[in-house]
N, C-alpha and C. Protein backbone atom coordinates (compact mmCIF):
# COMPACT_ATOMS: atom_id res chain seq x y z
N UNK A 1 90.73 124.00 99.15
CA UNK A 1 90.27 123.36 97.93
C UNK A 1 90.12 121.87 98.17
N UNK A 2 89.30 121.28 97.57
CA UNK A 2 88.73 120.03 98.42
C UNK A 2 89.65 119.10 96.81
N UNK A 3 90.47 118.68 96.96
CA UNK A 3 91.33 117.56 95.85
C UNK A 3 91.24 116.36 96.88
N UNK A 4 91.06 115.53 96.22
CA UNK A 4 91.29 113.99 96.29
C UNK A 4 92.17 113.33 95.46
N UNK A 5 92.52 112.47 95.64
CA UNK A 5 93.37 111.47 94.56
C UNK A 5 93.05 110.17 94.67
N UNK A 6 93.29 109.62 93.44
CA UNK A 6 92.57 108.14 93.30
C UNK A 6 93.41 107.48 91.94
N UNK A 7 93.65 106.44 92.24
CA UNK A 7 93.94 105.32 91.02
C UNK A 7 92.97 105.30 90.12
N UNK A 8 93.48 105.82 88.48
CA UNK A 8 92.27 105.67 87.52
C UNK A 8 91.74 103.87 87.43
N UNK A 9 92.68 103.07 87.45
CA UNK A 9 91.76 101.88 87.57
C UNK A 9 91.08 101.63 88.93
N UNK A 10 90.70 102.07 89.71
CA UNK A 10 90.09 102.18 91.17
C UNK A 10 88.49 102.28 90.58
N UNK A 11 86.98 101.55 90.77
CA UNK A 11 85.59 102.07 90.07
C UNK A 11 85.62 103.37 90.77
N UNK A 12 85.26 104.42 89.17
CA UNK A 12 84.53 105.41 89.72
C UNK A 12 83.17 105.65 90.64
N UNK A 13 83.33 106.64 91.19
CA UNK A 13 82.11 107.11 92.33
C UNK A 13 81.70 108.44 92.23
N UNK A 14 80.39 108.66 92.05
CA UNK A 14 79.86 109.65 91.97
C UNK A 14 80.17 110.89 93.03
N UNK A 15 80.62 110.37 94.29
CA UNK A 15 81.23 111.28 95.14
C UNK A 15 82.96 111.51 94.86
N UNK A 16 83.45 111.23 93.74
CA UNK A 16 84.72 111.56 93.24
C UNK A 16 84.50 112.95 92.84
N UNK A 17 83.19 113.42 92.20
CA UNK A 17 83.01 114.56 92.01
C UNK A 17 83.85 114.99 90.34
N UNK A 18 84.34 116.37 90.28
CA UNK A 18 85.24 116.45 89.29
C UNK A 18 86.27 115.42 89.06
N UNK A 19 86.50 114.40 87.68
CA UNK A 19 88.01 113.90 87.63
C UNK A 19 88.15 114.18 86.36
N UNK A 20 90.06 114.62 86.90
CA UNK A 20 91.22 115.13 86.37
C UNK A 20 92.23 113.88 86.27
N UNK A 21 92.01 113.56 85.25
CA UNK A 21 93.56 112.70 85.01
C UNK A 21 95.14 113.60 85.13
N UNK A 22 95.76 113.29 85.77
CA UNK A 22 97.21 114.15 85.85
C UNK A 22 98.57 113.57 85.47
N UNK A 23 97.85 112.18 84.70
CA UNK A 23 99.14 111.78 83.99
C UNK A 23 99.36 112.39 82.95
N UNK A 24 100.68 112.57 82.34
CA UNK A 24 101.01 112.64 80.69
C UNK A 24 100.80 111.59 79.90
N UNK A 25 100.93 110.06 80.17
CA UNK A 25 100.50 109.55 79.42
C UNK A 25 99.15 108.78 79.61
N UNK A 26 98.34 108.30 78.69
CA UNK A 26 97.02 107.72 78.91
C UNK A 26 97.34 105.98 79.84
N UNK A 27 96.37 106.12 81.01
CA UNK A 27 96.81 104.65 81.18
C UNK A 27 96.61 103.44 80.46
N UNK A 28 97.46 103.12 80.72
CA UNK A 28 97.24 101.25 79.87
C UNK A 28 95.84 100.18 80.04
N UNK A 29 95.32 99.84 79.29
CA UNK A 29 94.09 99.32 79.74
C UNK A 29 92.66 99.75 80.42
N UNK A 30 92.84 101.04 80.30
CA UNK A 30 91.70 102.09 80.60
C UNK A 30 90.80 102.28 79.26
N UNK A 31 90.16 102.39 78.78
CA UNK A 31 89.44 102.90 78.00
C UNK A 31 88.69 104.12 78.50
N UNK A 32 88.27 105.38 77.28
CA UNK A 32 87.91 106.57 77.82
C UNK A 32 86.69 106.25 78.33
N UNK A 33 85.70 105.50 78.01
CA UNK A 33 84.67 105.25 78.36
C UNK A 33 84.16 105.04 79.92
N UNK A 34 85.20 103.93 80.44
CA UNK A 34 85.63 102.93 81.42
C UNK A 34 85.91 104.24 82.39
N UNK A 35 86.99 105.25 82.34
CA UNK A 35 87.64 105.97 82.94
C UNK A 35 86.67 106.74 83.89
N UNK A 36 85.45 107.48 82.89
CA UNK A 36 85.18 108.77 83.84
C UNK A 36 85.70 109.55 83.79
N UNK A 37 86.12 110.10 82.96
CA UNK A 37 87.42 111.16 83.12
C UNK A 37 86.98 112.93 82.38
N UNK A 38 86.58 113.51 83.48
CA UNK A 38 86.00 114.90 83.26
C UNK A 38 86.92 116.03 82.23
N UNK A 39 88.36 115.48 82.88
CA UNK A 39 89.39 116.29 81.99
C UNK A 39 90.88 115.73 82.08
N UNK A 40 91.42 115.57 80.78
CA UNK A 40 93.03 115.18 81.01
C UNK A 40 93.55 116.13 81.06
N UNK A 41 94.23 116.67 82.12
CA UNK A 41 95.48 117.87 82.06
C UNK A 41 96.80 117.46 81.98
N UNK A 42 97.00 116.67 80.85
CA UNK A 42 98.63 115.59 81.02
C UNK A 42 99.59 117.07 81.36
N UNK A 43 99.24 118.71 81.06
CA UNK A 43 99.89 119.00 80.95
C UNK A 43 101.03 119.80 82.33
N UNK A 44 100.10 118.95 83.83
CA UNK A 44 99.90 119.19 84.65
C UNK A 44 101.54 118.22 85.64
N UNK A 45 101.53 117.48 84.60
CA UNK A 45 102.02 116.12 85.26
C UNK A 45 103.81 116.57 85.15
N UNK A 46 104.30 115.74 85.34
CA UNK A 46 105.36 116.00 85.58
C UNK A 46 106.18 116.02 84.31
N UNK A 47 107.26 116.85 84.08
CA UNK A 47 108.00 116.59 82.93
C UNK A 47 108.38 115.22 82.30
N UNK A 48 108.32 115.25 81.18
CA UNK A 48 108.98 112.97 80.65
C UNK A 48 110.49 113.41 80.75
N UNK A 49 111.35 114.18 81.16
CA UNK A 49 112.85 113.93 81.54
C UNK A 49 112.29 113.13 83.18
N UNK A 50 111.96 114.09 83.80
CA UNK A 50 111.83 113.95 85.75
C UNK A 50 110.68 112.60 85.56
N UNK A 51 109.57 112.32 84.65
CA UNK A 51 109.14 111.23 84.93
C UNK A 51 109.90 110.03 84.70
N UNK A 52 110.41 110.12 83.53
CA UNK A 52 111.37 109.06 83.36
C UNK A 52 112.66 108.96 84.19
N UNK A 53 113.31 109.67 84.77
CA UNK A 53 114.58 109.33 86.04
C UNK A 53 113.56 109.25 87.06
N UNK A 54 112.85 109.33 87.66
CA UNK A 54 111.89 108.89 88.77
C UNK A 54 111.67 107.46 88.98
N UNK A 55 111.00 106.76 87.73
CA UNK A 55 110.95 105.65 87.26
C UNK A 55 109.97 104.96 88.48
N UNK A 56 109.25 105.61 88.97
CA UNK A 56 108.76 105.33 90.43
C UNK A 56 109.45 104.63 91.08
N UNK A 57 110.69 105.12 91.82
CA UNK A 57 111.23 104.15 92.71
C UNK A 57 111.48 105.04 94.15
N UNK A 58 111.22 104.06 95.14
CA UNK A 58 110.96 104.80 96.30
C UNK A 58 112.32 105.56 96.86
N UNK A 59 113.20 105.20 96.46
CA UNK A 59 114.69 106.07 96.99
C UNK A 59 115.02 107.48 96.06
N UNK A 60 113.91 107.44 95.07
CA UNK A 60 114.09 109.18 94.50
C UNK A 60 112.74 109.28 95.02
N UNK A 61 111.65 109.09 95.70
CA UNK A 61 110.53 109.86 95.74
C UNK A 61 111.08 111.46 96.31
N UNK A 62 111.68 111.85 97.35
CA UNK A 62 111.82 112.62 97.65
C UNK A 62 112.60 114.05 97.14
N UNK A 63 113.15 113.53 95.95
CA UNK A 63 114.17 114.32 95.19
C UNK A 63 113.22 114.75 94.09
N UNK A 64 112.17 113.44 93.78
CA UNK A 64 111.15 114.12 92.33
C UNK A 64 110.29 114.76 93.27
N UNK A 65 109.87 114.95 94.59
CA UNK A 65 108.83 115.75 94.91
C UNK A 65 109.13 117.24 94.80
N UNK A 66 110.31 117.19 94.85
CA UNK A 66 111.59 118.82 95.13
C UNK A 66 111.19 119.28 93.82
N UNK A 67 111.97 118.11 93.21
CA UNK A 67 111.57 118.48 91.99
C UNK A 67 110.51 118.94 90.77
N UNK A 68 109.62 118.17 91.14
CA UNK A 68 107.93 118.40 90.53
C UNK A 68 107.79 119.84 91.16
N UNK A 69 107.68 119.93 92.37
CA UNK A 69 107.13 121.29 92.61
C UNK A 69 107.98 122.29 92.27
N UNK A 70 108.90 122.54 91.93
CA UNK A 70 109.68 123.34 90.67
C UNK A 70 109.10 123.08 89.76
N UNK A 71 108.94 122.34 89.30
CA UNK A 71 107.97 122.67 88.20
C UNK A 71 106.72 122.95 88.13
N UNK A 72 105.97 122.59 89.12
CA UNK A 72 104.77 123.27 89.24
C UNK A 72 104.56 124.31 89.39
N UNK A 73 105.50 125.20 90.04
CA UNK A 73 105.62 126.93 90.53
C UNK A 73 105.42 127.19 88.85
N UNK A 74 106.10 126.66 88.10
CA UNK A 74 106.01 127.94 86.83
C UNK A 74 104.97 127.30 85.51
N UNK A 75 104.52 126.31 86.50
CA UNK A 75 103.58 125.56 85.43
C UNK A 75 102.25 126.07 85.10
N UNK A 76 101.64 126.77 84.30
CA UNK A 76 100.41 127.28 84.16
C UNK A 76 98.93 126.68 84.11
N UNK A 77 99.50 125.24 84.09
CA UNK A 77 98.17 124.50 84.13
C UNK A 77 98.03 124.40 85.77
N UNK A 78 98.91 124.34 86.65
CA UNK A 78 98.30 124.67 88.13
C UNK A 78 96.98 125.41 88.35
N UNK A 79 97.27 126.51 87.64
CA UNK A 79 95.89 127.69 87.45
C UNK A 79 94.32 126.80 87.78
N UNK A 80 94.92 126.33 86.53
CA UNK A 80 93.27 125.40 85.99
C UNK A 80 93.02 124.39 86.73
N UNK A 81 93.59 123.53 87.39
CA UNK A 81 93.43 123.06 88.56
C UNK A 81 92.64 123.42 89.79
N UNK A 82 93.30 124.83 90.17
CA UNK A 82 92.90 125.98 91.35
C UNK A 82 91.40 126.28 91.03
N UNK A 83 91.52 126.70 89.41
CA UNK A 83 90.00 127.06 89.27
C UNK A 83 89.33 126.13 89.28
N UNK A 84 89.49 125.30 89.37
CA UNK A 84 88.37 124.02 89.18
C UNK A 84 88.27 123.60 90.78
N UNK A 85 88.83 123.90 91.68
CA UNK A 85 88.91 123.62 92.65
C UNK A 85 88.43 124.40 93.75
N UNK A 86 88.16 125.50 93.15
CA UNK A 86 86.90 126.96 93.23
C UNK A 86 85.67 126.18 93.29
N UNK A 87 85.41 126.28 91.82
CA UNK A 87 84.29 125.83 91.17
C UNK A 87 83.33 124.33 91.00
N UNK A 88 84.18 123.42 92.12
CA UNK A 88 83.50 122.48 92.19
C UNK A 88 83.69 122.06 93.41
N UNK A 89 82.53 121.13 93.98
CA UNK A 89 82.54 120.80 95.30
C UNK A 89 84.09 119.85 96.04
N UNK A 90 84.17 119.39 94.70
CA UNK A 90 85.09 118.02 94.67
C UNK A 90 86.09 118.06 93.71
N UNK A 91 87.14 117.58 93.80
CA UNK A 91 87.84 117.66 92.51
C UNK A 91 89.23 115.82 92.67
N UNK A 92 88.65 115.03 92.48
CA UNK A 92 89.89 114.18 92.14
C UNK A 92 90.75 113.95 91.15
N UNK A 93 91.91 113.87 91.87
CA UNK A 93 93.53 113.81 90.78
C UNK A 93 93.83 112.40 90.77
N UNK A 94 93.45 111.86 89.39
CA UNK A 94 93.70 110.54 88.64
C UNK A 94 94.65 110.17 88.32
N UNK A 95 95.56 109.25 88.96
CA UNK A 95 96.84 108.91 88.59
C UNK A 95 96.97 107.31 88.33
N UNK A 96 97.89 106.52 87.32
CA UNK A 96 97.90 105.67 87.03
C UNK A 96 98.69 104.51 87.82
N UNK A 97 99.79 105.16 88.20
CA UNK A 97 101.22 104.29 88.86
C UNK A 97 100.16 103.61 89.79
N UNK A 98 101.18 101.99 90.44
CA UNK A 98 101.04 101.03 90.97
C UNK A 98 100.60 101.49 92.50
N UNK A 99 101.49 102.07 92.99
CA UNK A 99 101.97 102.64 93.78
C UNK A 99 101.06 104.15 94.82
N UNK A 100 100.01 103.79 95.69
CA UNK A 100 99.60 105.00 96.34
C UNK A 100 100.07 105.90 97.04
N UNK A 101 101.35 105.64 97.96
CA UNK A 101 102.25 106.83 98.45
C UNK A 101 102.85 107.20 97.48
N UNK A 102 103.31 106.89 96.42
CA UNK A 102 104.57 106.98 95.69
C UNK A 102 104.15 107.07 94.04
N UNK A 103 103.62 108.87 93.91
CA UNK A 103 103.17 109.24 92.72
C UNK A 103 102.80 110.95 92.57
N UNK A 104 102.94 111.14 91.00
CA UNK A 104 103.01 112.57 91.09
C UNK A 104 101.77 113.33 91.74
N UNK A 105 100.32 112.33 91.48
CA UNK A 105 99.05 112.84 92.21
C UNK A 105 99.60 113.41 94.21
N UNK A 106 99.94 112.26 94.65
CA UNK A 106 100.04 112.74 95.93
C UNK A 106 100.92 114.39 96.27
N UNK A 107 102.07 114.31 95.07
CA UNK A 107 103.10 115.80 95.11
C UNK A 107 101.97 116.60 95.07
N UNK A 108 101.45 116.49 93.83
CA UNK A 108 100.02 117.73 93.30
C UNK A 108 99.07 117.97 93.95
N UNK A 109 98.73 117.04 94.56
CA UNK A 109 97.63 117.15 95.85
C UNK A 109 98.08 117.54 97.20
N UNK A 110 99.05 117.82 97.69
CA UNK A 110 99.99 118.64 98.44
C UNK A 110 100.05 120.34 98.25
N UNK A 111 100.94 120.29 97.33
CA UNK A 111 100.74 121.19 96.47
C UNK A 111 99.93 122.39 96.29
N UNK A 112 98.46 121.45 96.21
CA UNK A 112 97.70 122.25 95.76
C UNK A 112 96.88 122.66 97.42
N UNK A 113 97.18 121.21 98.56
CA UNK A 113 96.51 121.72 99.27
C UNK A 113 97.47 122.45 100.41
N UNK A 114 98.59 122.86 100.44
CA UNK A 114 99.55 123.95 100.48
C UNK A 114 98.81 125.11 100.46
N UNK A 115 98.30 125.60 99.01
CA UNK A 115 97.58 127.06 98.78
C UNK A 115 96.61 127.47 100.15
N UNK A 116 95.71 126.20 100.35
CA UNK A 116 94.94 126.70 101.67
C UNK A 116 95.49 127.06 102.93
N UNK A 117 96.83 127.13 102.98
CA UNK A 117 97.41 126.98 104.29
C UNK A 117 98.12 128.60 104.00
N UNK A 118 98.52 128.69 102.78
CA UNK A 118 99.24 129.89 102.66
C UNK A 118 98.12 131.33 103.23
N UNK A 119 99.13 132.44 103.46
CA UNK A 119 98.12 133.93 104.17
C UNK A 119 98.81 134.66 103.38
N UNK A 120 98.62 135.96 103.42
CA UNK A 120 99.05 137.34 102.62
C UNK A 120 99.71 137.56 103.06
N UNK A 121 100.81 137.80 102.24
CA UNK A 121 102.34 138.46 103.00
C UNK A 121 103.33 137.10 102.65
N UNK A 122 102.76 136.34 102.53
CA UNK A 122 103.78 134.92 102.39
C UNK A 122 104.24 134.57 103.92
N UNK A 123 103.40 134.53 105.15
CA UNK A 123 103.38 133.63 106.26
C UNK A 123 102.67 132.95 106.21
């Protein structure tokens, strides 16, 4: 599945293809207009308990990644993600934080590109 990730204040590009915002909350100083934004799936993003103890700081990144993807296993908006990731050439995951290593887009975009690696049988 072809996902990208990108800073919503970053200019959009027509080779971004599909964008998915994957925050829960709207960013600050974005306007919808400004954004580009094909679809918000806030519901994709990480819980507001685990976003808020995260607080983006780099000495839990590794404990919220554990963590997010527990929650992603039983999260149903993953689905819609996948399908969109079928169905379009391109698909970028819009995230707001400061920070490019260190955000829930990069977990989700893992994640998601995980599925391509997985085979039948679970090897």
């Amino acid at each position: 599945m072809p996902f990208l990730i990108k800073r919503i204040y970053d200019e959009a590009d027509p080779r971004d293809g599909f964008r998915v915002l994957v925050d829960r909350l709207w960013p600050r100083g974005v306007s919808k207009e400004e954004a580009h934004v094909d679809l918000w799936l806030k519901e994709v993003a990480p819980s507001t308990e685990l976003r808020t103890w995260f607080d983006h700081r780099a000495d839990r990144f590794a404990e919220f990644s554990a963590r997010y993807v527990t929650e992603l296993d039983s999260n149903p908006a993953v689905a819609r993600l996948r399908q969109l990731g079928q169905t379009n050439p391109t698909v970028t995951l819009l995230y707001g934080a400061k920070n490019p290593q260190i955000n829930q887009a990069v977990v989700l975009a893992g994640y998601l590109a995980a599925d391509d690696h997985e085979t039948p049988g679970g090897n």
